[in-house]
N, C-alpha and C. Protein backbone atom coordinates (compact mmCIF):
# COMPACT_ATOMS: atom_id res chain seq x y z
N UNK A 1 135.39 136.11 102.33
CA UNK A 1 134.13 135.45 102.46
C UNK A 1 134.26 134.22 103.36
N UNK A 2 135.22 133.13 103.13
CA UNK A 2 135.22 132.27 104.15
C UNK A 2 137.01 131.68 103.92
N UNK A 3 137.79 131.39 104.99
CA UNK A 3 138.91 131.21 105.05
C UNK A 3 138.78 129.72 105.94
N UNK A 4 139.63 128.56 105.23
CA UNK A 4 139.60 127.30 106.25
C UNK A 4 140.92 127.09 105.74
N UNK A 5 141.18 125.88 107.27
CA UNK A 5 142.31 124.97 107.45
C UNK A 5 141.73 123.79 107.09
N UNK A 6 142.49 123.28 106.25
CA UNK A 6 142.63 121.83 105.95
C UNK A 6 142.38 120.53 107.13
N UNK A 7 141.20 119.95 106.62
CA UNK A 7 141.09 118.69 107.97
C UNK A 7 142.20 117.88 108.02
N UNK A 8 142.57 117.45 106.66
CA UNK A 8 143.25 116.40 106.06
C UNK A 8 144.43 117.09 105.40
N UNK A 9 145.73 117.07 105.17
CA UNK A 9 146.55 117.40 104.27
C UNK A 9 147.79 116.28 104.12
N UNK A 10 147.41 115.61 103.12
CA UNK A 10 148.51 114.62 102.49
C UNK A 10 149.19 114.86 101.57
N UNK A 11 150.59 114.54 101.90
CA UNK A 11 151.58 114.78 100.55
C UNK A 11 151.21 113.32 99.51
N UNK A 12 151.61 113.98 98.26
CA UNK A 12 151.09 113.03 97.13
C UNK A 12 152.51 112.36 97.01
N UNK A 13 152.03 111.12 95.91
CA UNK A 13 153.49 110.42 95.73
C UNK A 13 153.88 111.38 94.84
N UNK A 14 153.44 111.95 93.54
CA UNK A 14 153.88 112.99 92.75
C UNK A 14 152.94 113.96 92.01
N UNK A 15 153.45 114.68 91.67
CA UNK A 15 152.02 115.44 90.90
C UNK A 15 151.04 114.27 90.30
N UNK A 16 149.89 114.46 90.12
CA UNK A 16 148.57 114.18 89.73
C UNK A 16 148.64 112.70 89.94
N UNK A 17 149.40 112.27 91.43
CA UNK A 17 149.79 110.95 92.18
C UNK A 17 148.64 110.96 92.79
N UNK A 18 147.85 110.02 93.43
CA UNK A 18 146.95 109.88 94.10
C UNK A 18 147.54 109.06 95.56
N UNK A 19 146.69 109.58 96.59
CA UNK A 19 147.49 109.54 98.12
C UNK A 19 146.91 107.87 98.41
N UNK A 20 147.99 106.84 99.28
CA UNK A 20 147.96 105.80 99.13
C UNK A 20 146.41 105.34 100.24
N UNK A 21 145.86 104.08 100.13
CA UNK A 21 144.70 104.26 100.82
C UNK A 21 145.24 104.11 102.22
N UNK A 22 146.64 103.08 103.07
CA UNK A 22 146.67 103.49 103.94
C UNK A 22 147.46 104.79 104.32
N UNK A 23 147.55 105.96 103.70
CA UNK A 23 147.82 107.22 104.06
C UNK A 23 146.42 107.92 104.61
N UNK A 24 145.78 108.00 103.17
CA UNK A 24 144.09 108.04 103.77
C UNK A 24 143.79 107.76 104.85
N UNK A 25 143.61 106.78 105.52
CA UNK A 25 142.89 105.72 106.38
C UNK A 25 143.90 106.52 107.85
N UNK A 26 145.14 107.16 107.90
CA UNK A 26 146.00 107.01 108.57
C UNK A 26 145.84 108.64 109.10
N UNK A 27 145.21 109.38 108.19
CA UNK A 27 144.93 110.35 108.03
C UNK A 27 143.66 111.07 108.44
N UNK A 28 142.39 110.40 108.32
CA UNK A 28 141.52 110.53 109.17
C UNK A 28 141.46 109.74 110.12
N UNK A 29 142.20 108.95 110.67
CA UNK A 29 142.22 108.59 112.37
C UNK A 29 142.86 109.55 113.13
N UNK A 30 143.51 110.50 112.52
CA UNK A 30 144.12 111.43 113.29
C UNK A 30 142.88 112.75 113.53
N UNK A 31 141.46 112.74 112.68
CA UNK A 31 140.91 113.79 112.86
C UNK A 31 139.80 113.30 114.29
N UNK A 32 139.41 114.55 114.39
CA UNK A 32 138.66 114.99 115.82
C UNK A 32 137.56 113.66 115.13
N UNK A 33 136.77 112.81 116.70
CA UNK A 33 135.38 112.25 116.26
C UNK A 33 134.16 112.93 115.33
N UNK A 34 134.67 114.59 115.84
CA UNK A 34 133.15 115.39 115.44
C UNK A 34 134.19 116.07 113.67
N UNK A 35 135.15 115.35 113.22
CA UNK A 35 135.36 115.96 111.90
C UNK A 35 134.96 114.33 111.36
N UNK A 36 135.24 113.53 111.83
CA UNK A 36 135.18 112.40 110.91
C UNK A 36 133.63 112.23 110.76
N UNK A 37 133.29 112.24 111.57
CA UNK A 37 131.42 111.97 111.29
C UNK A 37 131.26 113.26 110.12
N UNK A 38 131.81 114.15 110.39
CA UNK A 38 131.20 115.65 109.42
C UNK A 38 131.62 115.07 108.10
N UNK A 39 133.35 114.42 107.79
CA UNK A 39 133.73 113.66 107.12
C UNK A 39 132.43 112.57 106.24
N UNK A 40 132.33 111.71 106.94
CA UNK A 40 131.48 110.93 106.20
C UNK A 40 130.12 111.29 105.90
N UNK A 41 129.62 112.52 106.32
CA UNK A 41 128.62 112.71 105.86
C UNK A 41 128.37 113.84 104.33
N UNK A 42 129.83 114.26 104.08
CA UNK A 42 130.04 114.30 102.46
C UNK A 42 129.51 113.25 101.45
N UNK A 43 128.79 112.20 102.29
CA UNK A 43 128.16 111.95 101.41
C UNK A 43 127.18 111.36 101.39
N UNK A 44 126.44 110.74 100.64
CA UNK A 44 124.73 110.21 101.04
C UNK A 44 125.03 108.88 100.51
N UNK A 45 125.85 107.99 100.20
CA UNK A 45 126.24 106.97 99.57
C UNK A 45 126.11 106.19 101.31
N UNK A 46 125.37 104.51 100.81
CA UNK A 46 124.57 104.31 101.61
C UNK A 46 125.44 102.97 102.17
N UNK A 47 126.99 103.04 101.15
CA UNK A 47 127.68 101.80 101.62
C UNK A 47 128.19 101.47 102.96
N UNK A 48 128.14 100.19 103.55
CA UNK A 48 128.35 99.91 104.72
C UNK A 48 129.83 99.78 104.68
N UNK A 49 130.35 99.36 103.89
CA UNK A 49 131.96 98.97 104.01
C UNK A 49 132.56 100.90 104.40
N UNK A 50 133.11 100.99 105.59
CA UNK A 50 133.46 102.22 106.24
C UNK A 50 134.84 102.49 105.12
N UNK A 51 135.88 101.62 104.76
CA UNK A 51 137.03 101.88 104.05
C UNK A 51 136.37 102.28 102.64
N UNK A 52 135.51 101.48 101.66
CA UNK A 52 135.19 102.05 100.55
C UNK A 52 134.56 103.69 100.44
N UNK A 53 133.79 103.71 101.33
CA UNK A 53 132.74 104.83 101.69
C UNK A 53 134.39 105.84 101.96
N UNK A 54 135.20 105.91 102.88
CA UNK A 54 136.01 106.75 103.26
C UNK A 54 136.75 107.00 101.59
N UNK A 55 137.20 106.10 101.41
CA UNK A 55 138.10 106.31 99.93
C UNK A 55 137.48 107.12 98.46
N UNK A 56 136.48 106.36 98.87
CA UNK A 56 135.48 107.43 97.63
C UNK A 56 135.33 108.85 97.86
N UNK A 57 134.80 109.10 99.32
CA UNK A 57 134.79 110.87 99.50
C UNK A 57 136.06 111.58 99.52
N UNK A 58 137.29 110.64 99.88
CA UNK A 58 138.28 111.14 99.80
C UNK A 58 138.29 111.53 98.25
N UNK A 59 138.56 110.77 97.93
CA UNK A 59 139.28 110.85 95.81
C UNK A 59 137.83 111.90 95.00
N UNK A 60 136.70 111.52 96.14
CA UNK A 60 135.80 113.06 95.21
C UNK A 60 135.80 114.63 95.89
N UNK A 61 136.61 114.58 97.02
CA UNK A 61 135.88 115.91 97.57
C UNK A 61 137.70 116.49 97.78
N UNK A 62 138.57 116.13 97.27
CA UNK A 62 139.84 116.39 97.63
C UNK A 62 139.94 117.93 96.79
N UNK A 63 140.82 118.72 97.61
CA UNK A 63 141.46 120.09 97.28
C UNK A 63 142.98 119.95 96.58
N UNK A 64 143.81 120.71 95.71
CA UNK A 64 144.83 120.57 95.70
C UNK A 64 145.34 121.88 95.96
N UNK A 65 146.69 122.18 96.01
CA UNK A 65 147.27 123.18 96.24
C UNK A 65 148.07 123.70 94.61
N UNK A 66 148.10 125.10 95.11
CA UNK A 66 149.33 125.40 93.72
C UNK A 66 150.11 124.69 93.04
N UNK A 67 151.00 123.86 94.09
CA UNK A 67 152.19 123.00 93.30
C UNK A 67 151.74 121.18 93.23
N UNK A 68 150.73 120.80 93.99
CA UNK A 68 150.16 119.18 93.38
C UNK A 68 150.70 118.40 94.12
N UNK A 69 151.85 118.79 95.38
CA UNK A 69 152.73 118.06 95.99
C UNK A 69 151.37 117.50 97.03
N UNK A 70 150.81 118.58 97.65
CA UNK A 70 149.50 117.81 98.39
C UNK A 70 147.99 117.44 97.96
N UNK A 71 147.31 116.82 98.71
CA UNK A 71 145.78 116.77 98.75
C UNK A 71 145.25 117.05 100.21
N UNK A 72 144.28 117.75 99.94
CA UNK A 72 143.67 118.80 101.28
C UNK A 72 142.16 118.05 101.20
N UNK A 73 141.39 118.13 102.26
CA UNK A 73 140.11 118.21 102.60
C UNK A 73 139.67 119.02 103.30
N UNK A 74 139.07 119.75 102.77
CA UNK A 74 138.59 120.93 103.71
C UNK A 74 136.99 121.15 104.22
N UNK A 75 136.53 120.15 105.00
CA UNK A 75 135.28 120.11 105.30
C UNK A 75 133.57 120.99 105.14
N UNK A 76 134.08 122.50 104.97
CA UNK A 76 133.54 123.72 104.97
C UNK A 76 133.30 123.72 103.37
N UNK A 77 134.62 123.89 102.74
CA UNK A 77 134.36 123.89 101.45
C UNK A 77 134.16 123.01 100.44
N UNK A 78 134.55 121.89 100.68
CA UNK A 78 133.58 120.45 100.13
C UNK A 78 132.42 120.21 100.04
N UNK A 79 131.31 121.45 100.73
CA UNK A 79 130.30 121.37 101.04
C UNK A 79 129.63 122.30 99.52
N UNK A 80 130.72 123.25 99.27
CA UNK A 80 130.15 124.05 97.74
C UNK A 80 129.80 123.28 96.65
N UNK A 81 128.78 123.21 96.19
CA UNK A 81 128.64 122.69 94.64
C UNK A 81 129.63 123.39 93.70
N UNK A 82 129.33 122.43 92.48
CA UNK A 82 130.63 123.08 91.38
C UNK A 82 129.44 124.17 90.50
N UNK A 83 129.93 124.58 89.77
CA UNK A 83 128.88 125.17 88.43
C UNK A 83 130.21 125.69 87.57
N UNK A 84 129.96 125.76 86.60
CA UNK A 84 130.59 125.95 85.31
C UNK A 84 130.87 127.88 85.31
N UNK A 85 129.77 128.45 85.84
CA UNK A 85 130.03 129.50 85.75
C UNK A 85 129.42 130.19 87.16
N UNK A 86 130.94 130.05 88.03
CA UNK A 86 130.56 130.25 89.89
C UNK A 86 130.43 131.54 90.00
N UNK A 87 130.06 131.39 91.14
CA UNK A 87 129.68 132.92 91.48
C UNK A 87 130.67 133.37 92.89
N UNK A 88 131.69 132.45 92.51
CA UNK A 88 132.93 132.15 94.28
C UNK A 88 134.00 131.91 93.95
N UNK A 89 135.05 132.07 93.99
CA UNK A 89 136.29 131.21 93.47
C UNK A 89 136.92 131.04 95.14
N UNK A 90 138.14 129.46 94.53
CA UNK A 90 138.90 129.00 95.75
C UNK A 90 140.36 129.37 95.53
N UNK A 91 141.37 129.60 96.35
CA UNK A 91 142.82 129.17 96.56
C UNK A 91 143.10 128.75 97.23
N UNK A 92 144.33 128.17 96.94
CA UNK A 92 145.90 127.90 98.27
C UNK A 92 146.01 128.74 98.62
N UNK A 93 146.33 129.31 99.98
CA UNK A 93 147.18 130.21 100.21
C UNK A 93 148.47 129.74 101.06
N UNK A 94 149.23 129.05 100.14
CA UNK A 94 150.71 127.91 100.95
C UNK A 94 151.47 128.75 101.95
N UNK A 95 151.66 130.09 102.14
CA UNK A 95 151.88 130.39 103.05
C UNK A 95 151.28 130.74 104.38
N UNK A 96 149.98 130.78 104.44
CA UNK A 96 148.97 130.44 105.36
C UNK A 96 148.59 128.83 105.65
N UNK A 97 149.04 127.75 104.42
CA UNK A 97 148.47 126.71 104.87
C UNK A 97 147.26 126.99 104.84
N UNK A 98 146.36 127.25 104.53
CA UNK A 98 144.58 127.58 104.16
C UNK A 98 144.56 127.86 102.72
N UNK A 99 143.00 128.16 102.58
CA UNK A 99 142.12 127.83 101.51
C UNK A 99 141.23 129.14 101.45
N UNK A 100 140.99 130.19 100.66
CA UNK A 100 140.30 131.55 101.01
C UNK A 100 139.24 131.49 99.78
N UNK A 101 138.31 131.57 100.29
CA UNK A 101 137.32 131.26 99.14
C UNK A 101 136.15 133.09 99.18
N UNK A 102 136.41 133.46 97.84
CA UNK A 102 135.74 134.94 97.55
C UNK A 102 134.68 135.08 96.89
N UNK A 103 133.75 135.71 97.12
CA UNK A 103 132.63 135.99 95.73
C UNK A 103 133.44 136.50 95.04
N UNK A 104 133.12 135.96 93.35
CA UNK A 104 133.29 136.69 91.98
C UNK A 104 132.35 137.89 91.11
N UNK A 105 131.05 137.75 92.01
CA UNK A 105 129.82 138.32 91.72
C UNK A 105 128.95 138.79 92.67
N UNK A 106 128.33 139.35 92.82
CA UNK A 106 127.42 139.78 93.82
C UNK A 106 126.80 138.21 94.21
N UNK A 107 126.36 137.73 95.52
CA UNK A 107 125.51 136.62 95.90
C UNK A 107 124.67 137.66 96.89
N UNK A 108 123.74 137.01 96.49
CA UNK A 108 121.93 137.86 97.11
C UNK A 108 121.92 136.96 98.17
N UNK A 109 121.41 137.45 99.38
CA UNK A 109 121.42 136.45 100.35
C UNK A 109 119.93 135.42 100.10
N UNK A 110 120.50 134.09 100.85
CA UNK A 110 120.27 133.10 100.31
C UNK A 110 120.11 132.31 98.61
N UNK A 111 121.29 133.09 98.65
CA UNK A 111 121.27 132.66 96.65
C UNK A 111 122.66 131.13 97.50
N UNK A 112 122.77 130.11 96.23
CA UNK A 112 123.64 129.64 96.64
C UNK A 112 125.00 129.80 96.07
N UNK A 113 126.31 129.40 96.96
CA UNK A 113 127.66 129.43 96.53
C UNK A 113 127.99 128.55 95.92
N UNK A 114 128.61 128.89 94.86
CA UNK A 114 129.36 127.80 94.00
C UNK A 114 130.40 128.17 93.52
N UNK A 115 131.39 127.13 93.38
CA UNK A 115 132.73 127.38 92.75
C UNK A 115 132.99 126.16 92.09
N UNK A 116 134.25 126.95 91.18
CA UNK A 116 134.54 125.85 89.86
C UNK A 116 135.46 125.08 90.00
N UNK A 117 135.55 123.49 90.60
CA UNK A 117 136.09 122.79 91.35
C UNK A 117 137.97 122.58 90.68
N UNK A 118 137.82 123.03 89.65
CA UNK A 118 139.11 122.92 88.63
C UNK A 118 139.45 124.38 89.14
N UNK A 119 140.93 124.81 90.08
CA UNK A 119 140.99 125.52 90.46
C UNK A 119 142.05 126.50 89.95
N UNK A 120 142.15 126.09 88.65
CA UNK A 120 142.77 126.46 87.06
C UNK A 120 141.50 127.71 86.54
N UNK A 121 140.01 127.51 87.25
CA UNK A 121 139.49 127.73 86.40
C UNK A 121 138.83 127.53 84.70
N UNK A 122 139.11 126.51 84.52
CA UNK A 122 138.75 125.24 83.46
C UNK A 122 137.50 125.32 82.59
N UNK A 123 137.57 125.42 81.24
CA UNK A 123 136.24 125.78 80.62
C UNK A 123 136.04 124.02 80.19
N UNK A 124 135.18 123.59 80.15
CA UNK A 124 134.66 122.12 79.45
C UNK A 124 133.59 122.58 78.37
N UNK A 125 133.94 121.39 77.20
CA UNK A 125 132.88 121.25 76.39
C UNK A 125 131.77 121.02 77.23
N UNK A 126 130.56 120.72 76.24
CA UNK A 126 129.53 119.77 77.03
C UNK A 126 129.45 118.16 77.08
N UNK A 127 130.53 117.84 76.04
CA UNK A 127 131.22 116.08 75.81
C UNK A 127 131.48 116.18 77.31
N UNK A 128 133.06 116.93 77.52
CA UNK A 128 133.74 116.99 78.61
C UNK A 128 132.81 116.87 80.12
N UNK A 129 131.76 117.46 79.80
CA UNK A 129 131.34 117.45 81.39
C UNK A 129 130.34 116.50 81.05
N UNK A 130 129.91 115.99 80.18
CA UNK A 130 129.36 114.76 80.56
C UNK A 130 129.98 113.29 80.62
N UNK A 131 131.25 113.52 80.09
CA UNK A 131 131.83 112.28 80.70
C UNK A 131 132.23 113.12 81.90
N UNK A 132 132.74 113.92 82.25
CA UNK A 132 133.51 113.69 84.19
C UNK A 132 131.87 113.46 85.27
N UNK A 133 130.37 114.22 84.39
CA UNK A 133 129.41 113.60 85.32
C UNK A 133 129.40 112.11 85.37
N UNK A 134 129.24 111.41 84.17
CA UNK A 134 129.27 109.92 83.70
C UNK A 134 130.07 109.12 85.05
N UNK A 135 131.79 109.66 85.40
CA UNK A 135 132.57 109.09 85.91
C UNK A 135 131.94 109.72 87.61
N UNK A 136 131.90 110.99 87.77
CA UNK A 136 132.01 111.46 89.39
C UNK A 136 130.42 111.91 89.69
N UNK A 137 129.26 111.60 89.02
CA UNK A 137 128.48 112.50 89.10
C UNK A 137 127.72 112.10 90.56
N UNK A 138 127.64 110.57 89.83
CA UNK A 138 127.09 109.73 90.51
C UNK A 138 127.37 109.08 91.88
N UNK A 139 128.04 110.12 92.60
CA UNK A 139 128.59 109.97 93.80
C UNK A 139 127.68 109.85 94.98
């Protein structure tokens, strides 16, 4: 269904390590003008400070891989909403270095894609997902 390369791929300090902000920062100066604008427009957040605004979409729209050693951004697929019960699933594929994202279900054209951003596949209470909305919803 759709196969991407990573805009961004940072090694973490360790599993469920979060990538340092000047790695971040160091990391999209290396992308094309026309990814970083696509970049910041992950989001509708209206802050002027360019470093906060960058750090936030980073730490909400980040991919991980099988083993946790990296964090990926993948522009294309950052763009999927989550839902609890998708109609798409994502992977690593570490020996491609990409990301292959499949229907799980029939999608009717113009129905929308969604996948379940926990790429474990992850069931939540309804506590559970209203605190991670509480914390990320509001992005």
């Amino acid at each position: 269904m759709m196969l991407e390369e990573p805009a961004i791929k940072l090694r973490r300090a360790g599993p469920n390590q979060p990538c340092s902000q000047k790695a971040v920062e160091a990391a999209f100066n290396t992308m094309t003008v026309e990814q970083q604008e696509r970049f910041m427009r992950l989001s509708a957040d209206g802050r002027k400070d360019k470093t906060t605004k960058l750090l936030r979409i980073f730490d909400t729209t980040f991919f991980t891989g099988n083993d946790l050693d990296f964090s990926y951004i993948c522009l294309n697929l950052s763009l999927l909403n989550h839902s609890c019960i998708e109609n798409a699933s994502w992977h690593m594929r570490p020996q491609a270095d990409n990301f292959l994202v499949t229907a799980t279900s029939f999608i009717p054209k113009g129905d929308e894609i969604t996948i379940n951003y926990a790429s474990y596949g992850s069931f939540y209470t309804a506590a559970q997902r209203a605190a991670l909305f509480a914390t990320f919803g509001n992005f």
